[in-house]
PDB file of N, CA and C in Angstrom:
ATOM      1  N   UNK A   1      -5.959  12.495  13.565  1.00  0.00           N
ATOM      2  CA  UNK A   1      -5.663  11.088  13.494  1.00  0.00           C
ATOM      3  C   UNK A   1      -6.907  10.277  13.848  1.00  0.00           C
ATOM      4  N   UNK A   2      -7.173   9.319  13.094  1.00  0.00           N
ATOM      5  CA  UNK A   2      -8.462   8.448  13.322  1.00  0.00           C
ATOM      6  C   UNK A   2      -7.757   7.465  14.361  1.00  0.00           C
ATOM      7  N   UNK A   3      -9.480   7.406  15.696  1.00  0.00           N
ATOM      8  CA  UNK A   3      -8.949   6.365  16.570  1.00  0.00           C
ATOM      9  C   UNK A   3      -9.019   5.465  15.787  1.00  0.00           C
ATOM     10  N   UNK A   4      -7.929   4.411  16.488  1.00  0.00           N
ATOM     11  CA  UNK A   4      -7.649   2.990  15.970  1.00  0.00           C
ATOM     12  C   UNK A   4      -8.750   2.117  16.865  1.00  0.00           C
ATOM     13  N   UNK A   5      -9.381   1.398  16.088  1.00  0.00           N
ATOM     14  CA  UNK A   5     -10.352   0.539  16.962  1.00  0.00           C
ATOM     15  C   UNK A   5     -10.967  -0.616  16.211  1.00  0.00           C
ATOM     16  N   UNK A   6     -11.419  -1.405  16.150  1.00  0.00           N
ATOM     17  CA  UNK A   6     -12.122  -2.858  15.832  1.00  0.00           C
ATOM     18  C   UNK A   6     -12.748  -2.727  14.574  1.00  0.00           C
ATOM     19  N   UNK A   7     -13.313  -1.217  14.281  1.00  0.00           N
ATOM     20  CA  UNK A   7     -13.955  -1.125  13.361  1.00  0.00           C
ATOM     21  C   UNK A   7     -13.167  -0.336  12.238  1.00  0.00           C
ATOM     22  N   UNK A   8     -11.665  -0.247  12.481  1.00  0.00           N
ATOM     23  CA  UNK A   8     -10.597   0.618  11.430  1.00  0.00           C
ATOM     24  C   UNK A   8      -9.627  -0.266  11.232  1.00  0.00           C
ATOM     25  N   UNK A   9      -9.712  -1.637  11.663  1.00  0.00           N
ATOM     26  CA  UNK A   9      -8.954  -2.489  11.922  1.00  0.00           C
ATOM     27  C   UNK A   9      -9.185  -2.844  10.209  1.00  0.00           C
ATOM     28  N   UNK A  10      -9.418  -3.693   9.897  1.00  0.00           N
ATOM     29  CA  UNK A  10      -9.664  -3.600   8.106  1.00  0.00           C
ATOM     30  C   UNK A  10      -9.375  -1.989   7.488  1.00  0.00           C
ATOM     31  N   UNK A  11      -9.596  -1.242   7.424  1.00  0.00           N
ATOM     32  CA  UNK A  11      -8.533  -0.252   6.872  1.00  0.00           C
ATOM     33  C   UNK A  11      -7.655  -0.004   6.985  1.00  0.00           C
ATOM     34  N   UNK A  12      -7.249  -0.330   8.260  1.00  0.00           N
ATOM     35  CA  UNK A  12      -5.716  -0.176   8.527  1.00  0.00           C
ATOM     36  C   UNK A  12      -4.914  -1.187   7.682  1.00  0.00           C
ATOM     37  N   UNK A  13      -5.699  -2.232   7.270  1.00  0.00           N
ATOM     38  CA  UNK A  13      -5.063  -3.296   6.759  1.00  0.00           C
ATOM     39  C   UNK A  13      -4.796  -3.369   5.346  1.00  0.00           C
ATOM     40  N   UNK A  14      -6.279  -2.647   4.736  1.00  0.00           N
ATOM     41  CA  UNK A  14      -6.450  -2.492   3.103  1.00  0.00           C
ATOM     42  C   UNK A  14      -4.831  -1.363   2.987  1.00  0.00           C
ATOM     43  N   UNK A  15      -5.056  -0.287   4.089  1.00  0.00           N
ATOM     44  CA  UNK A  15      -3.924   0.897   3.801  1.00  0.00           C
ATOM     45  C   UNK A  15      -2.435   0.244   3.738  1.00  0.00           C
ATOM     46  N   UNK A  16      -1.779  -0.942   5.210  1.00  0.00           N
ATOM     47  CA  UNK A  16      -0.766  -1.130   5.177  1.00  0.00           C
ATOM     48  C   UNK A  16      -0.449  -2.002   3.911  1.00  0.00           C
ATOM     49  N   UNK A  17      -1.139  -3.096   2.788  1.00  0.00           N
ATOM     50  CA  UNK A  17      -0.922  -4.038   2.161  1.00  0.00           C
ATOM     51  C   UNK A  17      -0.804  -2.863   0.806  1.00  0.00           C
ATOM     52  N   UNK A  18      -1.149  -1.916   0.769  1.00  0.00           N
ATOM     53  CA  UNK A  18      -1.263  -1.182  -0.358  1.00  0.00           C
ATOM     54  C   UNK A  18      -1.769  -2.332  -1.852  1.00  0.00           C
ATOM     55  N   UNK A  19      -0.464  -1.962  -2.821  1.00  0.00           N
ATOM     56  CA  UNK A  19      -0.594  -3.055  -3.545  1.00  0.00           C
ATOM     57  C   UNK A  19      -0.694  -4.547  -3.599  1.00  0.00           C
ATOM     58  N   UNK A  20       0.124  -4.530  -2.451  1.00  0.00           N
ATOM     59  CA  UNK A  20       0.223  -6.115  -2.382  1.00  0.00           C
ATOM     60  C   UNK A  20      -1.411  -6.658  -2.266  1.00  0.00           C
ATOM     61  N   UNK A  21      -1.394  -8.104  -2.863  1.00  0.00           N
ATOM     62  CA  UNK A  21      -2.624  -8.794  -3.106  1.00  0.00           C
ATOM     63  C   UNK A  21      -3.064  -9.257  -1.674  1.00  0.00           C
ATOM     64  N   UNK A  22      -3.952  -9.687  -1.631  1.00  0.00           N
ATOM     65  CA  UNK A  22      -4.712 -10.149   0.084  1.00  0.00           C
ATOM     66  C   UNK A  22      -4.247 -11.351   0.142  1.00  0.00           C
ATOM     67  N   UNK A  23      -3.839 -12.058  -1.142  1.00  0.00           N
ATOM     68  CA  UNK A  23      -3.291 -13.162  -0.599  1.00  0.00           C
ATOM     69  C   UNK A  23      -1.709 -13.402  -0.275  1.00  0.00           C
ATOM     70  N   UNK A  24      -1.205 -12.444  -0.700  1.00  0.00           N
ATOM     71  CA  UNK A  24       0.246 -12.240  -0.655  1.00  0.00           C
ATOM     72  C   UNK A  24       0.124 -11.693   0.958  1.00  0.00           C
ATOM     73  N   UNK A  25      -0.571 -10.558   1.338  1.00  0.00           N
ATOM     74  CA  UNK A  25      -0.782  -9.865   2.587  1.00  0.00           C
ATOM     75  C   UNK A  25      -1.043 -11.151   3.233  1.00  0.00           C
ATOM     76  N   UNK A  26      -1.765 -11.821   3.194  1.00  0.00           N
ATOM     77  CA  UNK A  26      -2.338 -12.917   4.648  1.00  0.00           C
ATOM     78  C   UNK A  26      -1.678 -13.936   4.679  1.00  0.00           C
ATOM     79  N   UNK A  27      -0.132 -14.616   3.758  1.00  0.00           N
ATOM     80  CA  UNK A  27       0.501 -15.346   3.948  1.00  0.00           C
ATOM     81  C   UNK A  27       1.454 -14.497   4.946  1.00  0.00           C
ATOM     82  N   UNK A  28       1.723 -13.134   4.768  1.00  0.00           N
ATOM     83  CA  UNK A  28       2.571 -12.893   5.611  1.00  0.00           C
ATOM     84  C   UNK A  28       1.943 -12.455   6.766  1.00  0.00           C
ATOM     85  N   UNK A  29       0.826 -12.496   6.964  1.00  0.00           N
ATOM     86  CA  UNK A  29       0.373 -12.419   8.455  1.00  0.00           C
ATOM     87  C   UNK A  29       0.078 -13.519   9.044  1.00  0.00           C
ATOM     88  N   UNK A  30       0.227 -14.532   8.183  1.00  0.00           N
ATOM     89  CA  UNK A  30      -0.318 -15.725   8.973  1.00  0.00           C
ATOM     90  C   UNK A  30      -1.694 -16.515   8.214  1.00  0.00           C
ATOM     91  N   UNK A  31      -2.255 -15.811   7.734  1.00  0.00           N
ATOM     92  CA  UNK A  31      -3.794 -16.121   8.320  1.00  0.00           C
ATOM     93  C   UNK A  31      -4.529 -16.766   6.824  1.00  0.00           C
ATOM     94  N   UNK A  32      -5.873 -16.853   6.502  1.00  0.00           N
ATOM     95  CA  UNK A  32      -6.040 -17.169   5.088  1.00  0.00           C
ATOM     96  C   UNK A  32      -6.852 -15.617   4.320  1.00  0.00           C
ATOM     97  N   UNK A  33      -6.220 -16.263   3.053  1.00  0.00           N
ATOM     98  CA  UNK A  33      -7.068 -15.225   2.197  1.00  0.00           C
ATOM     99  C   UNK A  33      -8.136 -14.260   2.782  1.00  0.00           C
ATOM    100  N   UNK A  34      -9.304 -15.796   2.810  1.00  0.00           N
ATOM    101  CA  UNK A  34     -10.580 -15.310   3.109  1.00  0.00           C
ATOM    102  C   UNK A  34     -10.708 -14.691   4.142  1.00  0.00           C
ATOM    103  N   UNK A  35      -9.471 -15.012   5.343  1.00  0.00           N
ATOM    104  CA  UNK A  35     -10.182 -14.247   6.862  1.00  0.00           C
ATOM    105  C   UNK A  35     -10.120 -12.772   6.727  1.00  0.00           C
ATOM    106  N   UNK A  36      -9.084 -12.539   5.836  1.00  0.00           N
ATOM    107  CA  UNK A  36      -8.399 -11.046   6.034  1.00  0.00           C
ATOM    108  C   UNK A  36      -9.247 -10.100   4.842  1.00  0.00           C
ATOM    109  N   UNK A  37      -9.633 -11.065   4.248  1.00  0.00           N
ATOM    110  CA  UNK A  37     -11.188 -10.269   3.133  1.00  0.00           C
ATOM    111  C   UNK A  37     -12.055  -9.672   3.976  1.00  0.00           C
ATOM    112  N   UNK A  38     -11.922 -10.631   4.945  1.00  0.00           N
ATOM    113  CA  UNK A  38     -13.261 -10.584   6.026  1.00  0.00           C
ATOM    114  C   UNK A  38     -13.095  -9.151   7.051  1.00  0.00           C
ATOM    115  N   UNK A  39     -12.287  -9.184   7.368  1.00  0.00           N
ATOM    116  CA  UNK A  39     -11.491  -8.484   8.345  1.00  0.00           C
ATOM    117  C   UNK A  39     -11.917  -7.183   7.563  1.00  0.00           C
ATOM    118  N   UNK A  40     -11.147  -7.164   6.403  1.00  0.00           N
ATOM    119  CA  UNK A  40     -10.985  -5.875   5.610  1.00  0.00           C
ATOM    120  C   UNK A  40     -12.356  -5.126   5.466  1.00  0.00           C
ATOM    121  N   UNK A  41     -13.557  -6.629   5.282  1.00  0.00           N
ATOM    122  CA  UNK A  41     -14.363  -5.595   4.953  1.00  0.00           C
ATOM    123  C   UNK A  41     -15.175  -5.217   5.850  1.00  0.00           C
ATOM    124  N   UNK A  42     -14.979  -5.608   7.195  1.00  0.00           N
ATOM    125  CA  UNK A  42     -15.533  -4.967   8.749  1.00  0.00           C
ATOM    126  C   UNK A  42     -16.072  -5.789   9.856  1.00  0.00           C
ATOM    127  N   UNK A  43     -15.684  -7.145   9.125  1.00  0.00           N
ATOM    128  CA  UNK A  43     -16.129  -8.080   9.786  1.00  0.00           C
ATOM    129  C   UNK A  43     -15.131  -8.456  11.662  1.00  0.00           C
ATOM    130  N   UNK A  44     -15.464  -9.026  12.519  1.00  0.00           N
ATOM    131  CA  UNK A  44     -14.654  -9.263  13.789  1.00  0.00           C
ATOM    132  C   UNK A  44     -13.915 -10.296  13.401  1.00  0.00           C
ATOM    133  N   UNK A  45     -12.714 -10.163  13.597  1.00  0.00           N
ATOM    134  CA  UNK A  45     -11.696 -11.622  13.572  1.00  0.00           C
ATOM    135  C   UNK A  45     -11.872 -12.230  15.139  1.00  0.00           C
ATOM    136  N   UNK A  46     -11.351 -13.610  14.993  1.00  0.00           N
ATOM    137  CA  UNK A  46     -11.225 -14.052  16.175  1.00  0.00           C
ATOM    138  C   UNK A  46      -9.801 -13.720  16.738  1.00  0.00           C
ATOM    139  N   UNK A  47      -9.793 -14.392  18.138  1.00  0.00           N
ATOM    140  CA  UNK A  47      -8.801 -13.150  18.693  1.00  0.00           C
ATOM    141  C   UNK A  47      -7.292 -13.587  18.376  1.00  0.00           C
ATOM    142  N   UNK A  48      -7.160 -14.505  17.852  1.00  0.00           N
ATOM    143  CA  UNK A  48      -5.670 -15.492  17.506  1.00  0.00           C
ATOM    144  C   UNK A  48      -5.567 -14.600  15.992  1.00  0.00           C
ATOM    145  N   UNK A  49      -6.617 -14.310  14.873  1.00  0.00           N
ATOM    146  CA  UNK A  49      -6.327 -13.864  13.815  1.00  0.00           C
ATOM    147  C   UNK A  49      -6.302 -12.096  14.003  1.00  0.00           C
ATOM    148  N   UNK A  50      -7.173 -11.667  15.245  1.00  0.00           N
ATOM    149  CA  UNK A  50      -6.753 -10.418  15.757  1.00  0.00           C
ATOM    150  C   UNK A  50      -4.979 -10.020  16.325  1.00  0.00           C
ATOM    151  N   UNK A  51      -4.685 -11.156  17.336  1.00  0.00           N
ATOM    152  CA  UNK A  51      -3.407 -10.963  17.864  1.00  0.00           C
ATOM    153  C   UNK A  51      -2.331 -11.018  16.417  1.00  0.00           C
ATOM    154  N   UNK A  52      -2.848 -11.881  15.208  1.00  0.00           N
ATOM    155  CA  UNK A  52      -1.593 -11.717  14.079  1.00  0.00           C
ATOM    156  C   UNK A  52      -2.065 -10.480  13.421  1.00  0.00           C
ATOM    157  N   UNK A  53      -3.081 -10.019  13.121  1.00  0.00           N
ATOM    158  CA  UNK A  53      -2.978  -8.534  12.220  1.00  0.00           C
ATOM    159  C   UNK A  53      -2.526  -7.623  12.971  1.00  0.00           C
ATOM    160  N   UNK A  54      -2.699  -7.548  14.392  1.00  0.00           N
ATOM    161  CA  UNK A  54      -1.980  -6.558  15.452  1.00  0.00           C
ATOM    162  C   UNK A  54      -0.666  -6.481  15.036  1.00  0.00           C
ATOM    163  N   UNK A  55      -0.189  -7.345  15.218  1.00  0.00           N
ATOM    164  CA  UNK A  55       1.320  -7.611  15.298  1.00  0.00           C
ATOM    165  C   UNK A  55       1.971  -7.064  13.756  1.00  0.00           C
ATOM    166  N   UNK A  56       1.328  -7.743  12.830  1.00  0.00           N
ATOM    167  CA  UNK A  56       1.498  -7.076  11.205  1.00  0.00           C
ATOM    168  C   UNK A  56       1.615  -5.983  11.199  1.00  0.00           C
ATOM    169  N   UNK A  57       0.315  -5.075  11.613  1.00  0.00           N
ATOM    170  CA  UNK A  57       0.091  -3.902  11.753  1.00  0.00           C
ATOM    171  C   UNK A  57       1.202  -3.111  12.290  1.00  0.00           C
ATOM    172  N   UNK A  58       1.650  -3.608  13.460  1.00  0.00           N
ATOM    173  CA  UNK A  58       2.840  -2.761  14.544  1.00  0.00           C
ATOM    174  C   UNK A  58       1.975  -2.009  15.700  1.00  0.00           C
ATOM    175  N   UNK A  59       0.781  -2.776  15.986  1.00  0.00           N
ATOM    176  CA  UNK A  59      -0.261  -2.240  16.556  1.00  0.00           C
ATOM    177  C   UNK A  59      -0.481  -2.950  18.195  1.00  0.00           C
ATOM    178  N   UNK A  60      -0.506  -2.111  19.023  1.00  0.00           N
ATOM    179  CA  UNK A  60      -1.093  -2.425  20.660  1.00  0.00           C
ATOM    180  C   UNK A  60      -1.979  -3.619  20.455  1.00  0.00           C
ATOM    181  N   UNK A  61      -2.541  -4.616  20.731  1.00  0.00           N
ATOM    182  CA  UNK A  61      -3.854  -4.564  20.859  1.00  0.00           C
ATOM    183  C   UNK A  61      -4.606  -3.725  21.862  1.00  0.00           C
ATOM    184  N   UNK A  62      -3.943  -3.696  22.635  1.00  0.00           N
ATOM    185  CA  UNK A  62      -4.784  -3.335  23.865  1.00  0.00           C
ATOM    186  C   UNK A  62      -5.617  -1.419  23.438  1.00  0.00           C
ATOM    187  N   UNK A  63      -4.701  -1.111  23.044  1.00  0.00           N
ATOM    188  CA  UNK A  63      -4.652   0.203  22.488  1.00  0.00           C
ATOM    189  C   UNK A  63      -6.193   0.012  21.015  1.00  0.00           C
ATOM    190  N   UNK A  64      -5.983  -1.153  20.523  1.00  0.00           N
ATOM    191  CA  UNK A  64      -6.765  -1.129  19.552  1.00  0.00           C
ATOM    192  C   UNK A  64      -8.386  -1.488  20.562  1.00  0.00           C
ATOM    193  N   UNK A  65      -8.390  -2.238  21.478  1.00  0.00           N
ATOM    194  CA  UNK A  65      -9.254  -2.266  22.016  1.00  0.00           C
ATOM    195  C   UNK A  65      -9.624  -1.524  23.275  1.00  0.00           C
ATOM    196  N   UNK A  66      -9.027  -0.198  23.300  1.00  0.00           N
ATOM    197  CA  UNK A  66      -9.763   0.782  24.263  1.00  0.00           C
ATOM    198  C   UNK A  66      -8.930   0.854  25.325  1.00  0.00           C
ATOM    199  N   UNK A  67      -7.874  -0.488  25.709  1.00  0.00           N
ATOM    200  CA  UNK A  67      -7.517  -0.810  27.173  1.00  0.00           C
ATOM    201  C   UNK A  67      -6.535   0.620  27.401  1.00  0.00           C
ATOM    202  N   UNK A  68      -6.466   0.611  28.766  1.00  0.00           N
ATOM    203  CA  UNK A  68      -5.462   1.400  29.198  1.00  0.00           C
ATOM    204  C   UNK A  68      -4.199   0.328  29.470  1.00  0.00           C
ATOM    205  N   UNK A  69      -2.815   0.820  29.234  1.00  0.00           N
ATOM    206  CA  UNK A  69      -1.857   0.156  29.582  1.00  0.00           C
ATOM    207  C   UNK A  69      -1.635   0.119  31.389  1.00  0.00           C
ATOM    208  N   UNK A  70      -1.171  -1.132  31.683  1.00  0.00           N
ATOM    209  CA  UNK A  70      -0.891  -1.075  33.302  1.00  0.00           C
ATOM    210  C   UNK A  70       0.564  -2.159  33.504  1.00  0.00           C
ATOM    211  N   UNK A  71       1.029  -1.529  34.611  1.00  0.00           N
ATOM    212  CA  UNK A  71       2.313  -2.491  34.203  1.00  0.00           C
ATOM    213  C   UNK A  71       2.320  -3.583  34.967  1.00  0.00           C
ATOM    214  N   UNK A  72       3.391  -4.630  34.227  1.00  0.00           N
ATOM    215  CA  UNK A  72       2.592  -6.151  34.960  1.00  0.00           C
ATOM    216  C   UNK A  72       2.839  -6.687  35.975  1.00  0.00           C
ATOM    217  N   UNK A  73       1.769  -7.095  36.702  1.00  0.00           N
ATOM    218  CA  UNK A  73       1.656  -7.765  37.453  1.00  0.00           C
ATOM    219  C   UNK A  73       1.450  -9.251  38.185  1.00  0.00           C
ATOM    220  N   UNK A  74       1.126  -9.353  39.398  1.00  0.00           N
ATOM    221  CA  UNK A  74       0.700 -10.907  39.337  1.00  0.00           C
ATOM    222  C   UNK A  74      -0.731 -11.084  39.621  1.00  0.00           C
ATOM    223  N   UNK A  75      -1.559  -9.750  39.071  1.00  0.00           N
ATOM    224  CA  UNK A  75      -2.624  -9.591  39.194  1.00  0.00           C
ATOM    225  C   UNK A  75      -3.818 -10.921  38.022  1.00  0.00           C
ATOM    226  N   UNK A  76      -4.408 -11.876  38.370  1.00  0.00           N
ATOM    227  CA  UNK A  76      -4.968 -12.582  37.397  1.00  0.00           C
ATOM    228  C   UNK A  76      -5.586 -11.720  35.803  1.00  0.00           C
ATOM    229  N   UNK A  77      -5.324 -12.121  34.915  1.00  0.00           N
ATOM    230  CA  UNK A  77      -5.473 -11.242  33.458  1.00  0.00           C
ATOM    231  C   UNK A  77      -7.220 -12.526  33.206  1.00  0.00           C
ATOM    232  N   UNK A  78      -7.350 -11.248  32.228  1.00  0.00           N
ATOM    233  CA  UNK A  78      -8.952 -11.931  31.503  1.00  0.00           C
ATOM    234  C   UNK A  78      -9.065 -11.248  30.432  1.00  0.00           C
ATOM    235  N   UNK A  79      -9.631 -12.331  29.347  1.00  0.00           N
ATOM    236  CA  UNK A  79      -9.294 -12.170  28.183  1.00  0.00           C
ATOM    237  C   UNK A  79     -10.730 -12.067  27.628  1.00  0.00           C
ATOM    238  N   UNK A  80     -11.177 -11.536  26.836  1.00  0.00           N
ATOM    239  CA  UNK A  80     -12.759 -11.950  26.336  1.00  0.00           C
ATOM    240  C   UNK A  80     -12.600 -12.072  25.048  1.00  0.00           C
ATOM    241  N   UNK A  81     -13.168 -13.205  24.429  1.00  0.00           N
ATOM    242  CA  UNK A  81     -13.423 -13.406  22.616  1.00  0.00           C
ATOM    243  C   UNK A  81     -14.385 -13.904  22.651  1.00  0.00           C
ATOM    244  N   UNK A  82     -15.198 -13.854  21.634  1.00  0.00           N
ATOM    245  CA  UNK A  82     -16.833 -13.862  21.151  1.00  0.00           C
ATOM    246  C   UNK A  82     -16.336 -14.518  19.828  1.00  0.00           C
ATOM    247  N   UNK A  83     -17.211 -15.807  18.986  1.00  0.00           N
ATOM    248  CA  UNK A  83     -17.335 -16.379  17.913  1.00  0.00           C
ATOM    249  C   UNK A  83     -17.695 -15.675  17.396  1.00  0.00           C
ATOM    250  N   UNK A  84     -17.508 -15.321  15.804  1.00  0.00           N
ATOM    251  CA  UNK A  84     -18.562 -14.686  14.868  1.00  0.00           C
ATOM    252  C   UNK A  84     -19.819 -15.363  14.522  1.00  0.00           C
ATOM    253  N   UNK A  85     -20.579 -14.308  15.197  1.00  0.00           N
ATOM    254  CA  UNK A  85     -22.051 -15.083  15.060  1.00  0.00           C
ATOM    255  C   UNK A  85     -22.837 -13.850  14.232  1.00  0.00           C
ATOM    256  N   UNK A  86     -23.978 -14.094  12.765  1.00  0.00           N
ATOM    257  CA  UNK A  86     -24.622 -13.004  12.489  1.00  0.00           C
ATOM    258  C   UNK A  86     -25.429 -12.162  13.324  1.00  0.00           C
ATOM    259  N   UNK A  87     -25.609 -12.785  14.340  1.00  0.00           N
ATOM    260  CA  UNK A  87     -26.393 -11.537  14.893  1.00  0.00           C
ATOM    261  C   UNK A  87     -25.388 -10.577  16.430  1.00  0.00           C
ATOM    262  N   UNK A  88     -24.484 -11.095  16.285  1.00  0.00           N
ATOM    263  CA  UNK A  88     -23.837 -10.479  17.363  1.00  0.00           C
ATOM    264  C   UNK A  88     -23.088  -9.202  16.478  1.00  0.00           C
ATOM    265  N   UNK A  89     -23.496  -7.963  16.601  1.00  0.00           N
ATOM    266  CA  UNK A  89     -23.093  -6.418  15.789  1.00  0.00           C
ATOM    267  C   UNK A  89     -21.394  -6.361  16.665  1.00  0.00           C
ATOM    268  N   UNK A  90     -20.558  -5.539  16.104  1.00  0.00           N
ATOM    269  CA  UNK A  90     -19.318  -5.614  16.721  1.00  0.00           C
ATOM    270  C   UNK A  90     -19.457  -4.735  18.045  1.00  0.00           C
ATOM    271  N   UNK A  91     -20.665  -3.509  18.017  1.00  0.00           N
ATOM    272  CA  UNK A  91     -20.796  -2.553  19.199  1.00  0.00           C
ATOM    273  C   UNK A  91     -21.645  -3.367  20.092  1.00  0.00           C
ATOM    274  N   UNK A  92     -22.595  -4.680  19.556  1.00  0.00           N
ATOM    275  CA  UNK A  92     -22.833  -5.301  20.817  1.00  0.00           C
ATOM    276  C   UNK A  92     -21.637  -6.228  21.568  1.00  0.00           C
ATOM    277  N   UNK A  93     -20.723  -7.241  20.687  1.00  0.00           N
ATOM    278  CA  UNK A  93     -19.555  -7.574  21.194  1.00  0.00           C
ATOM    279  C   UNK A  93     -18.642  -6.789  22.233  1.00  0.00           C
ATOM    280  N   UNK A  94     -18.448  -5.511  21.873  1.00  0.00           N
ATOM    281  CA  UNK A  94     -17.226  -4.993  22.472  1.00  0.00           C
ATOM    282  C   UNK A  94     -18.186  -4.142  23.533  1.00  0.00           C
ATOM    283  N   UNK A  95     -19.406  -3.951  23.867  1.00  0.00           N
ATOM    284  CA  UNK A  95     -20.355  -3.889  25.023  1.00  0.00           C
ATOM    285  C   UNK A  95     -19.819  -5.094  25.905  1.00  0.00           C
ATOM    286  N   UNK A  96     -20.440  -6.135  25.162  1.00  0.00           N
ATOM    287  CA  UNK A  96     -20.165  -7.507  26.129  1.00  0.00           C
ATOM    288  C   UNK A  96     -18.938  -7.761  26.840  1.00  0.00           C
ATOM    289  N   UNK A  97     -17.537  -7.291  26.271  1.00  0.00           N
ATOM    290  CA  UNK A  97     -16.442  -7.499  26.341  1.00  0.00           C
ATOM    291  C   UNK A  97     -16.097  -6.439  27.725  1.00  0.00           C
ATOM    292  N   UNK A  98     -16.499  -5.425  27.252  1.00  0.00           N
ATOM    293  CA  UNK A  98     -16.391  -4.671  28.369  1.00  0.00           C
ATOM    294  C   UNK A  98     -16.951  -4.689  29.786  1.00  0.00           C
ATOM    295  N   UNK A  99     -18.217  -5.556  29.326  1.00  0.00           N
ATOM    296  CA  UNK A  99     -19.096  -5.521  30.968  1.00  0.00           C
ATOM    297  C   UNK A  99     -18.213  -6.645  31.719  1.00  0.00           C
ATOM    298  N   UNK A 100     -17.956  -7.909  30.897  1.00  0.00           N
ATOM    299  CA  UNK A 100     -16.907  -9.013  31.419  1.00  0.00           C
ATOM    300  C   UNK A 100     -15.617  -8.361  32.024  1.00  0.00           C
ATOM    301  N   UNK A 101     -14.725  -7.444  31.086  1.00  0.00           N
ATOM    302  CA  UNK A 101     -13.839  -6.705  32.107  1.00  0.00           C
ATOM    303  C   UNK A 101     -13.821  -5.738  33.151  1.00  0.00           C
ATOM    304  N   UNK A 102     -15.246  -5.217  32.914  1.00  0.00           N
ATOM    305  CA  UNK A 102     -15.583  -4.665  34.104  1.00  0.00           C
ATOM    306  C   UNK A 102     -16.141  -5.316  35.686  1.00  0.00           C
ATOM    307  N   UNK A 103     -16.792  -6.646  35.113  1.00  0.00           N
ATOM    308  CA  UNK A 103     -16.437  -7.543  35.906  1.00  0.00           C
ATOM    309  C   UNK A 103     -15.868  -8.465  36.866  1.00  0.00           C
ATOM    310  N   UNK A 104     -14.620  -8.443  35.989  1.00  0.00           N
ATOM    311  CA  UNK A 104     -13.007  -8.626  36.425  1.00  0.00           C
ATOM    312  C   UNK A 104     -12.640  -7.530  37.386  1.00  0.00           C
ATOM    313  N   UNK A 105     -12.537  -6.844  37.255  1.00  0.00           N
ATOM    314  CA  UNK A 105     -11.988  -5.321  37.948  1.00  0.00           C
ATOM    315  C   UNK A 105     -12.947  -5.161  39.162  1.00  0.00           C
ATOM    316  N   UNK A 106     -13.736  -5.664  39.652  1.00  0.00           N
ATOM    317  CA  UNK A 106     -15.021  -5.772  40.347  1.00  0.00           C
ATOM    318  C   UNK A 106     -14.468  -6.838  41.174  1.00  0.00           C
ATOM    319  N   UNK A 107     -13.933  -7.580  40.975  1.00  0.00           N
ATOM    320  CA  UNK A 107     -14.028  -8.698  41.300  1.00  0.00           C
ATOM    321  C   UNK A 107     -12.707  -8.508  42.056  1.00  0.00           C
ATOM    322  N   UNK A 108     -11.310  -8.144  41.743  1.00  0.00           N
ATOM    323  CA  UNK A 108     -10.074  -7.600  41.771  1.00  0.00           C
ATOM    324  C   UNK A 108     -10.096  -6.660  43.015  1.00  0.00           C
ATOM    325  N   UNK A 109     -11.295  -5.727  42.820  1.00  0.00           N
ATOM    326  CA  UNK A 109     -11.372  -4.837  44.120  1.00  0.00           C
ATOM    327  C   UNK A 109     -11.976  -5.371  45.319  1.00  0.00           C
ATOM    328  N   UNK A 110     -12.544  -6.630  45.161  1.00  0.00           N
ATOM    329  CA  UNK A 110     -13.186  -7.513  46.204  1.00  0.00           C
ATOM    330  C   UNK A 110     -12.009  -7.850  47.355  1.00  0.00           C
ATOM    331  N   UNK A 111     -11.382  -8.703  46.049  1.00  0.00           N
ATOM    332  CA  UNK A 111     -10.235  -9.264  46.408  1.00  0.00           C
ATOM    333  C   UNK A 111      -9.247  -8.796  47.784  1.00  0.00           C
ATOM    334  N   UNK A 112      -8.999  -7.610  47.198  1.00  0.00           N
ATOM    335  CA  UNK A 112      -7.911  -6.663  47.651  1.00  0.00           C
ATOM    336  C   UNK A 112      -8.070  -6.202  49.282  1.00  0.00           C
ATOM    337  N   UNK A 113      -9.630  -6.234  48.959  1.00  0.00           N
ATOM    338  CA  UNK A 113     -10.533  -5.826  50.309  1.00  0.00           C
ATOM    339  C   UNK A 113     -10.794  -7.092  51.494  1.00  0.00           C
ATOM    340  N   UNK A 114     -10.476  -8.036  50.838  1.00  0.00           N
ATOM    341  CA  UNK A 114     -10.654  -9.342  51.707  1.00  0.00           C
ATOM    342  C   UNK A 114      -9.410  -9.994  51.831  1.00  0.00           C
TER     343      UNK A 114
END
């Protein structure tokens, strides 16, 4: 089974729409034509057009982005999204994303301790 991740996220999508057209597919996800072209062809969605292909999909996000599940709490949550910018690569994004939640969790164990 291929991991599911940021960068299978557009195949997963070309696979679930099969025939159906991209524009038929992205009315029912929500989103436009063009984003889900975009998507498809490896590009990063932002995280509002990420949270609707998740959901289309039948997909975690969290799972799509590496997280481990934890059950909830009243622990403060942190979210990270990055604009699509050309020079930001998706393995430098989801670097960035990670040092910020690793951050968080850093910060959480401070907490706990004080």
């Amino acid at each position: 089974m291929t991991k599911i991740n940021l960068e299978t996220l557009g195949r997963l999508s070309v696979a679930k729409r099969g025939d159906l057209g991209v524009r038929a597919a992205a009315q029912k996800i929500g989103i436009s034509a063009a984003t889900l072209s975009r998507v498809e062809r490896g590009y990063l969605p932002d995280l509002e057009t990420f949270r609707k292909i998740c959901r289309w999909l039948n997909l975690d996000s969290g799972q799509v982005l590496g997280l481990t599940p934890t059950k909830p709490s009243s622990i403060p949550q942190v979210t990270v999204h990055f604009k699509k910018a050309p020079t930001l690569t998706p393995a430098t994004a989801q670097a960035l994303g990670q040092m910020v939640l690793a951050a968080h969790r850093a910060w959480l164990l401070t907490e706990d301790e004080g």
